[in-house]
C-alpha atoms as a PDB file:
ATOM      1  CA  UNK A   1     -10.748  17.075 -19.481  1.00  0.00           C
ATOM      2  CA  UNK A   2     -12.094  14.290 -17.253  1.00  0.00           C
ATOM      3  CA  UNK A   3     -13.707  11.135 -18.594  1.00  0.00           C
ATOM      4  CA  UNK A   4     -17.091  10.515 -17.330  1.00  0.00           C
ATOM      5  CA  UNK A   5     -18.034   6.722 -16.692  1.00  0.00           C
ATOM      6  CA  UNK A   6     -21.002   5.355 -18.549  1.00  0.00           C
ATOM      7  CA  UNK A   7     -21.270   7.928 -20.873  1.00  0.00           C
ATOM      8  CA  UNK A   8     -24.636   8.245 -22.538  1.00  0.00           C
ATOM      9  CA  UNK A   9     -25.628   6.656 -25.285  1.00  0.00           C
ATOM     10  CA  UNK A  10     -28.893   8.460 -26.737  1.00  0.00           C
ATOM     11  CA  UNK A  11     -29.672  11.988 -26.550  1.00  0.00           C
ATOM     12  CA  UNK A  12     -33.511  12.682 -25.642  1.00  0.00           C
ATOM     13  CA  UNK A  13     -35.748  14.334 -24.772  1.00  0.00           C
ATOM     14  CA  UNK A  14     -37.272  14.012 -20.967  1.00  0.00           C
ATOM     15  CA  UNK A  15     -40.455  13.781 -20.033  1.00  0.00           C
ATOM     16  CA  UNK A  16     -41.497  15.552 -16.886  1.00  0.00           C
ATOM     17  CA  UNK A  17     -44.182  16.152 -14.087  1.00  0.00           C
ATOM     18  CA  UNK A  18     -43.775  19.065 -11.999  1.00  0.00           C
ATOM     19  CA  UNK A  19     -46.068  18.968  -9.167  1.00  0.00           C
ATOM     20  CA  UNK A  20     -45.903  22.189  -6.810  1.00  0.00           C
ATOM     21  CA  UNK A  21     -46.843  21.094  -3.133  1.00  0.00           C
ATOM     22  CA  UNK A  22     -48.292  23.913  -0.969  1.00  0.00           C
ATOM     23  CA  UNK A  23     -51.922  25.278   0.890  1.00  0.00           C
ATOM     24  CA  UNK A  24     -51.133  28.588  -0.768  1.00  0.00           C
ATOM     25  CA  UNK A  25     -50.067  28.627  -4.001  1.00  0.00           C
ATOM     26  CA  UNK A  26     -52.137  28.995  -7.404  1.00  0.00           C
ATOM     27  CA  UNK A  27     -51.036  28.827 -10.714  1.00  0.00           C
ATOM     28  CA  UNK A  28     -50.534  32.118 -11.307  1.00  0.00           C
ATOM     29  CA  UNK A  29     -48.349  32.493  -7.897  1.00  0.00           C
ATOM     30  CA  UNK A  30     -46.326  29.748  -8.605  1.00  0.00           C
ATOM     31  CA  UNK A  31     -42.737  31.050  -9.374  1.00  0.00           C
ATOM     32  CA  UNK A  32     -40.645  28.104  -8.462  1.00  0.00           C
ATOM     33  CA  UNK A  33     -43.237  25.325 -10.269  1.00  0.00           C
ATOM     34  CA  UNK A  34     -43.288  27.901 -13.397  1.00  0.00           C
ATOM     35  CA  UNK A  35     -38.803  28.337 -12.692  1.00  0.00           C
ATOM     36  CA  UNK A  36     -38.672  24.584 -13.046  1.00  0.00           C
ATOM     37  CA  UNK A  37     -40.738  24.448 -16.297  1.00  0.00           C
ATOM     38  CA  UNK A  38     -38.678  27.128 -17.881  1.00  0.00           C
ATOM     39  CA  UNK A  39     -35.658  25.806 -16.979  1.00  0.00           C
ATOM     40  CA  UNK A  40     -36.518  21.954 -18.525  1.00  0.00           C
ATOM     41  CA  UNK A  41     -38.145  23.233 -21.709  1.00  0.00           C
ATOM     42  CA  UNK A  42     -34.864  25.330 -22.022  1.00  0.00           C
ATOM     43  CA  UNK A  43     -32.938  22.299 -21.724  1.00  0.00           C
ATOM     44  CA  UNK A  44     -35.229  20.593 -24.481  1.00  0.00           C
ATOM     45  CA  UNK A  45     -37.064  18.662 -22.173  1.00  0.00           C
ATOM     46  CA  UNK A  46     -40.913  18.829 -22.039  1.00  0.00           C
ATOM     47  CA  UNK A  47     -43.944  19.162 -19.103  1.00  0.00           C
ATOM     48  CA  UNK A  48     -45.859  16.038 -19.500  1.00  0.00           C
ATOM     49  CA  UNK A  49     -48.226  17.062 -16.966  1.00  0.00           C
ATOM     50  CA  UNK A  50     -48.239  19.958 -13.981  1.00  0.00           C
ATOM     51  CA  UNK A  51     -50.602  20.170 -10.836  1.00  0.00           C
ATOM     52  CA  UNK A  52     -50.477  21.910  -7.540  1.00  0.00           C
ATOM     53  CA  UNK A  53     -51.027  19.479  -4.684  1.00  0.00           C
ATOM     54  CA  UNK A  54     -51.520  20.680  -0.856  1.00  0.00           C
ATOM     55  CA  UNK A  55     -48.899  19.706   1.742  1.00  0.00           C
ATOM     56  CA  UNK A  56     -50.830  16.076   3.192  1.00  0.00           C
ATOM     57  CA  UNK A  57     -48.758  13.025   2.716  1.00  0.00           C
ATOM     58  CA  UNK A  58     -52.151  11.299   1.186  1.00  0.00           C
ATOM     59  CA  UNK A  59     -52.633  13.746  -1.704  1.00  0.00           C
ATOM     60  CA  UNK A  60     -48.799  13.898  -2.423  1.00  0.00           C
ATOM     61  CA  UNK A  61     -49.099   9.232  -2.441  1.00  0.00           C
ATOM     62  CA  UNK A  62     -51.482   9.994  -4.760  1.00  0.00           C
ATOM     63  CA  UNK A  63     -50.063  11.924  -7.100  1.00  0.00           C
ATOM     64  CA  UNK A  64     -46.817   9.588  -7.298  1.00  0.00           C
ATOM     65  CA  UNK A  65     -48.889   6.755  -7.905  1.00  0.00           C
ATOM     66  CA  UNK A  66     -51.238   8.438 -10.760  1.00  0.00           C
ATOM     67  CA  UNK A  67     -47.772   9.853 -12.464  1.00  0.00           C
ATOM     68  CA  UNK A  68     -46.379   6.294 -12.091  1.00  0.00           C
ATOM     69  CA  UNK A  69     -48.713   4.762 -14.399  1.00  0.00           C
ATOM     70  CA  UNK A  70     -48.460   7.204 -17.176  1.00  0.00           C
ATOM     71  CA  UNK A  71     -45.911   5.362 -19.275  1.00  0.00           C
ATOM     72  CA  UNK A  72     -44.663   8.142 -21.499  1.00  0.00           C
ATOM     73  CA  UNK A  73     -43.424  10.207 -17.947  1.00  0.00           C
ATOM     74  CA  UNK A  74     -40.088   9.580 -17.370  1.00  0.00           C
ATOM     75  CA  UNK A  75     -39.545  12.144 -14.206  1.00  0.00           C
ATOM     76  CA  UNK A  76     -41.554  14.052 -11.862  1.00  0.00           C
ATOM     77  CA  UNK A  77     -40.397  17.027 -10.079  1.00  0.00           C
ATOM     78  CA  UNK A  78     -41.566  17.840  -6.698  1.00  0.00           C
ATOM     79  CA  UNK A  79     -41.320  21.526  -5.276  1.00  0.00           C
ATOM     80  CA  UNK A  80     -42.397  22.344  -1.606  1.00  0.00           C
ATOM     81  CA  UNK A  81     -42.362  20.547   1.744  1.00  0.00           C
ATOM     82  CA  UNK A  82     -38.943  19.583   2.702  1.00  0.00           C
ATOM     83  CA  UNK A  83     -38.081  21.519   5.471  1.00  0.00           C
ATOM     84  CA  UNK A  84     -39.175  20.489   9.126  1.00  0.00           C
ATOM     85  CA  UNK A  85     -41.814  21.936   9.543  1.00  0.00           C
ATOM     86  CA  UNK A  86     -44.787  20.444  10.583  1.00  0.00           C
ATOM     87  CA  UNK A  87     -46.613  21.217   7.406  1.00  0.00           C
ATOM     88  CA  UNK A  88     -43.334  19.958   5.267  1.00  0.00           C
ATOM     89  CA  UNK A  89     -44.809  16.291   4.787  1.00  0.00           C
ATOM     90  CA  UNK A  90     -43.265  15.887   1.070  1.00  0.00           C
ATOM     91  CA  UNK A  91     -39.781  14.034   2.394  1.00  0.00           C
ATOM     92  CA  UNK A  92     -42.091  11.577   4.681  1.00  0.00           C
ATOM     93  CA  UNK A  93     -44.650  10.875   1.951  1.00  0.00           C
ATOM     94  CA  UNK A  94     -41.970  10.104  -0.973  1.00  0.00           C
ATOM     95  CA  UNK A  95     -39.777   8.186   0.642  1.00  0.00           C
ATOM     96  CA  UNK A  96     -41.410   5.721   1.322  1.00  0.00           C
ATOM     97  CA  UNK A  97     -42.387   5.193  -1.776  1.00  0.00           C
ATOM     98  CA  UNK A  98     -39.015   5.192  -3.343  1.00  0.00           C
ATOM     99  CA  UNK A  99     -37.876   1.773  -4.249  1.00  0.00           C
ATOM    100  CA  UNK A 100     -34.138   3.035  -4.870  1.00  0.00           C
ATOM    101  CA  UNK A 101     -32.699   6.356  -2.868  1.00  0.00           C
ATOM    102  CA  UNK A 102     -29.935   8.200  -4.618  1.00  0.00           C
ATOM    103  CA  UNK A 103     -28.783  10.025  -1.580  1.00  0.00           C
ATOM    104  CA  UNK A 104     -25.880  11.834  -3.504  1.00  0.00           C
ATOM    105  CA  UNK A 105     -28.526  13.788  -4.509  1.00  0.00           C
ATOM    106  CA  UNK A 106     -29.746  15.340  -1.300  1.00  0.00           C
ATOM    107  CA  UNK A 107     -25.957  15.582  -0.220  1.00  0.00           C
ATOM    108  CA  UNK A 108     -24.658  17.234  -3.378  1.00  0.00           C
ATOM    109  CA  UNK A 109     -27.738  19.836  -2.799  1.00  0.00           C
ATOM    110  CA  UNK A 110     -26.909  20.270   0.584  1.00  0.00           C
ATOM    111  CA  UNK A 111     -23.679  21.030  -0.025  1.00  0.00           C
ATOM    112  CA  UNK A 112     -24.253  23.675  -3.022  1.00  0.00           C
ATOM    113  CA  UNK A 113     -26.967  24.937  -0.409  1.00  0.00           C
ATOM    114  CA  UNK A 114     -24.309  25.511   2.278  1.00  0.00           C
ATOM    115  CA  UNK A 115     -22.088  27.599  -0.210  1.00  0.00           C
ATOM    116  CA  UNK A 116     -25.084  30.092  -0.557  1.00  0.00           C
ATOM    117  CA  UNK A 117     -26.898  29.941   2.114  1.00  0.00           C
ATOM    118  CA  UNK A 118     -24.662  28.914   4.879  1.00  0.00           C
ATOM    119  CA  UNK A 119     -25.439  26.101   7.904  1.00  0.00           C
ATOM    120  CA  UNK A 120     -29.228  26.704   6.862  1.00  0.00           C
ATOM    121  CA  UNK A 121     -29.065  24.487   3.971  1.00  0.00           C
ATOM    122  CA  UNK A 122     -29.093  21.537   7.020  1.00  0.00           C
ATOM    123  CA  UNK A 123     -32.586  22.237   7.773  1.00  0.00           C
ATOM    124  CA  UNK A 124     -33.305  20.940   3.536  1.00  0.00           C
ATOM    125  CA  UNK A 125     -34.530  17.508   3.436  1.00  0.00           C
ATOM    126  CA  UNK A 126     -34.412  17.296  -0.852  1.00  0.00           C
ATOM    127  CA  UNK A 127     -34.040  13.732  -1.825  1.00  0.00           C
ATOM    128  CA  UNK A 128     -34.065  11.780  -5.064  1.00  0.00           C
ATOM    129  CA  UNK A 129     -34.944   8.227  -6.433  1.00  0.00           C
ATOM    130  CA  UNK A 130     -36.732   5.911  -8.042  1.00  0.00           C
ATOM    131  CA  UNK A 131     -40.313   4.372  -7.916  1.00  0.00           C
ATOM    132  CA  UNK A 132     -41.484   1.854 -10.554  1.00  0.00           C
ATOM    133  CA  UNK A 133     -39.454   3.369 -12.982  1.00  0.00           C
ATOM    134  CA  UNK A 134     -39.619   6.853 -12.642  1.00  0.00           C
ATOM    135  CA  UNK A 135     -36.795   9.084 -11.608  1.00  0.00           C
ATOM    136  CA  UNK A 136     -38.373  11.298  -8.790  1.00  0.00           C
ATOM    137  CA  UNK A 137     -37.034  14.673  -7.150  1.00  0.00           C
ATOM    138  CA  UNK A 138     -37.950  16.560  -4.184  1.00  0.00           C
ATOM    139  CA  UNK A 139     -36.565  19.970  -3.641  1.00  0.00           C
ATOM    140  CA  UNK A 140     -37.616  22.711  -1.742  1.00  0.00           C
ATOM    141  CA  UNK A 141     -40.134  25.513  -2.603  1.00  0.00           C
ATOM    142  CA  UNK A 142     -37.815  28.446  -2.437  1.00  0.00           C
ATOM    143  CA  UNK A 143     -37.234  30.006  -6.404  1.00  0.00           C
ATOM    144  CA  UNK A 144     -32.873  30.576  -5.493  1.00  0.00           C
ATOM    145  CA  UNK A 145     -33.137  26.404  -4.285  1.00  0.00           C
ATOM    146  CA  UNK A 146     -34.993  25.331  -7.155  1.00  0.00           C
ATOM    147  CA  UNK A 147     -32.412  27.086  -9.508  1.00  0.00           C
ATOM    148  CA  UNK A 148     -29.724  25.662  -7.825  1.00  0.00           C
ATOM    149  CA  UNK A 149     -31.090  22.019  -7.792  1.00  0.00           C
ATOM    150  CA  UNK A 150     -32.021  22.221 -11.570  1.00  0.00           C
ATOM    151  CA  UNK A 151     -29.487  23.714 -13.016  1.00  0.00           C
ATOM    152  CA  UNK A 152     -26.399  21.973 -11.121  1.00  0.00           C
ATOM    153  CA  UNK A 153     -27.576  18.866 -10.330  1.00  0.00           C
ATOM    154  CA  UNK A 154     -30.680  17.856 -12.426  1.00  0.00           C
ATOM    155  CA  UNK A 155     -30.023  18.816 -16.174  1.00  0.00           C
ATOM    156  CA  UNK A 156     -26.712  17.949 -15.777  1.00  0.00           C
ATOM    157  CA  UNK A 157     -27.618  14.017 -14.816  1.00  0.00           C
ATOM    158  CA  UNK A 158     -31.112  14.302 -16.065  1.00  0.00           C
ATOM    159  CA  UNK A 159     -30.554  12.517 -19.731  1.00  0.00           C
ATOM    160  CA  UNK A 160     -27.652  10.135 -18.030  1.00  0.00           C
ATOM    161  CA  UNK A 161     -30.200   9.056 -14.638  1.00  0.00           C
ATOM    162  CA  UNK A 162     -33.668   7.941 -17.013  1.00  0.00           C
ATOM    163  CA  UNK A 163     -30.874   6.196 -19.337  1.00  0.00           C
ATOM    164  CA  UNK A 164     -29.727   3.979 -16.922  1.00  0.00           C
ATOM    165  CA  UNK A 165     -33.233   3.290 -15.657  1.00  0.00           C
ATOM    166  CA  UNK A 166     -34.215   2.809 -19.076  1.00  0.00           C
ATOM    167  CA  UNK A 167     -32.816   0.394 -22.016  1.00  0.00           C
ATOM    168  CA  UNK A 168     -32.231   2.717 -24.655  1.00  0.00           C
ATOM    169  CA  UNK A 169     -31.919   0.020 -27.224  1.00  0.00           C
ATOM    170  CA  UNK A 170     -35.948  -0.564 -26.415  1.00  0.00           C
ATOM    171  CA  UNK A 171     -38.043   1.235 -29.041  1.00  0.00           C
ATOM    172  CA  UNK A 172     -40.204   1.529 -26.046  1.00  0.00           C
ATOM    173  CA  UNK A 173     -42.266   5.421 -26.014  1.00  0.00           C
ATOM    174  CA  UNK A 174     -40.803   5.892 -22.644  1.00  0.00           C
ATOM    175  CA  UNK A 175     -38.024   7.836 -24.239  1.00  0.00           C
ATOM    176  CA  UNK A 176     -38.731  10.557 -26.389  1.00  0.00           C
ATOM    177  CA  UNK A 177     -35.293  10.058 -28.645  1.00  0.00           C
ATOM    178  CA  UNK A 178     -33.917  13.391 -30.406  1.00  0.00           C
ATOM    179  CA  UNK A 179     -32.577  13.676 -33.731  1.00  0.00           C
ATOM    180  CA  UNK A 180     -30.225  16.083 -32.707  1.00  0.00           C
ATOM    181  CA  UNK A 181     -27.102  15.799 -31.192  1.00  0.00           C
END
C-alpha cells in the first residue's frame, strides 16, 4: 500500500452548494444536480443550499459571491456550462474569480474523460479552486461526467482539499467534525 502525504487529520462532514447552470432545466429535470446530491449525502456529506442558475456569467458571479459569504459552506459544486459553446459561460465566469486554480483537477478529469469518452473529453473545460475560502468545482452537465468527476476525483480529495484550506485545530463552524471514524 502507498503512503499518502499529508494525511488527514479530522474526519467531517462537508458542507456543499450544488448550483445547476442551464436555460432549461427545473428541479424536477435535473438529473445531474439531483446525481451530485445523492452521491455527497452518500458519502456523509450534506447540501447546504441548491439553486438552478441560467448560463450568463453575471448570474453565475453572483451566486459565487452569495455562497462565499455563508460561513458554514465549505464547497460549492457547479454543473453545466463548460463546453465551448457559446452558451457555456460557467469556465469564463469562475475563473476569474478563483483566487487559487488547482489545475490537476481539470487534467485528472480530462484524462478519466478520454478513457470513456475518447478525444471528446478535450472539448471539457471542468476546473477547480479556491475563492475566499471555499473549495469550488465546475464540471460539466452531462449525468456519466458528473459521476465520473464525483466519484473519482471529488469524494476521494473532498475531506483532504477543505482540510488544508481550513485549520482543523479551529473550533471554527466551518467544519462540521464527525464523531465517527
Amino acid at each position: 500500500m502507498r503512503e499518502i502525504p499529508h494525511p488527514d487529520r479530522a474526519t467531517m462532514t462537508v458542507s456543499c452548494a450544488v448550483i445547476t447552470v442551464s436555460d432549461t432545466r427545473l428541479p424536477a429535470t435535473d438529473k445531474s444536480g439531483q446525481l451530485i446530491q445523492e452521491l455527497l449525502i452518500a458519502a456523509g456529506h450534506t447540501i447546504g443550499f441548491y439553486t438552478i442558475v441560467k448560463d450568463e456569467p453575471e448570474e453565475i458571479k453572483l451566486q459565487v459571491r452569495s455562497l462565499c459569504q455563508l460561513p458554514d459552506l465549505n464547497v460549492m459544486i457547479f454543473n453545466g456550462g463548460t463546453g465551448i459553446a457559446p452558451r457555456d459561460t460557467t469556465y469564463d465566469a469562475i475563473e476569474g474569480l478563483l483566487e487559487k486554480s488547482l489545475p490537476g483537477f481539470g487534467e485528472l478529469f480530462r484524462w478519466l474523460s478520454y478513457q470513456e469518452i475518447g478525444s471528446r473529453a478535450m472539448g471539457s473545460r471542468a476546473t477547480a479552486g479556491v475563492c475566499q475560502g471555499k473549495l469550488i468545482f465546475s464540471l460539466p452537465g452531462s449525468s456519466n461526467a458528473v459521476k465520473l468527476a464525483v466519484e473519482k476525483l471529488i469524494l476521494p480529495e473532498l475531506v483532504h482539499l477543505v482540510n488544508l484550506l481550513q485549520d482543523v485545530e479551529d473550533s471554527s463552524p466551518k467544519l462540521n467534525r464527525s464523531d465517527t471514524i
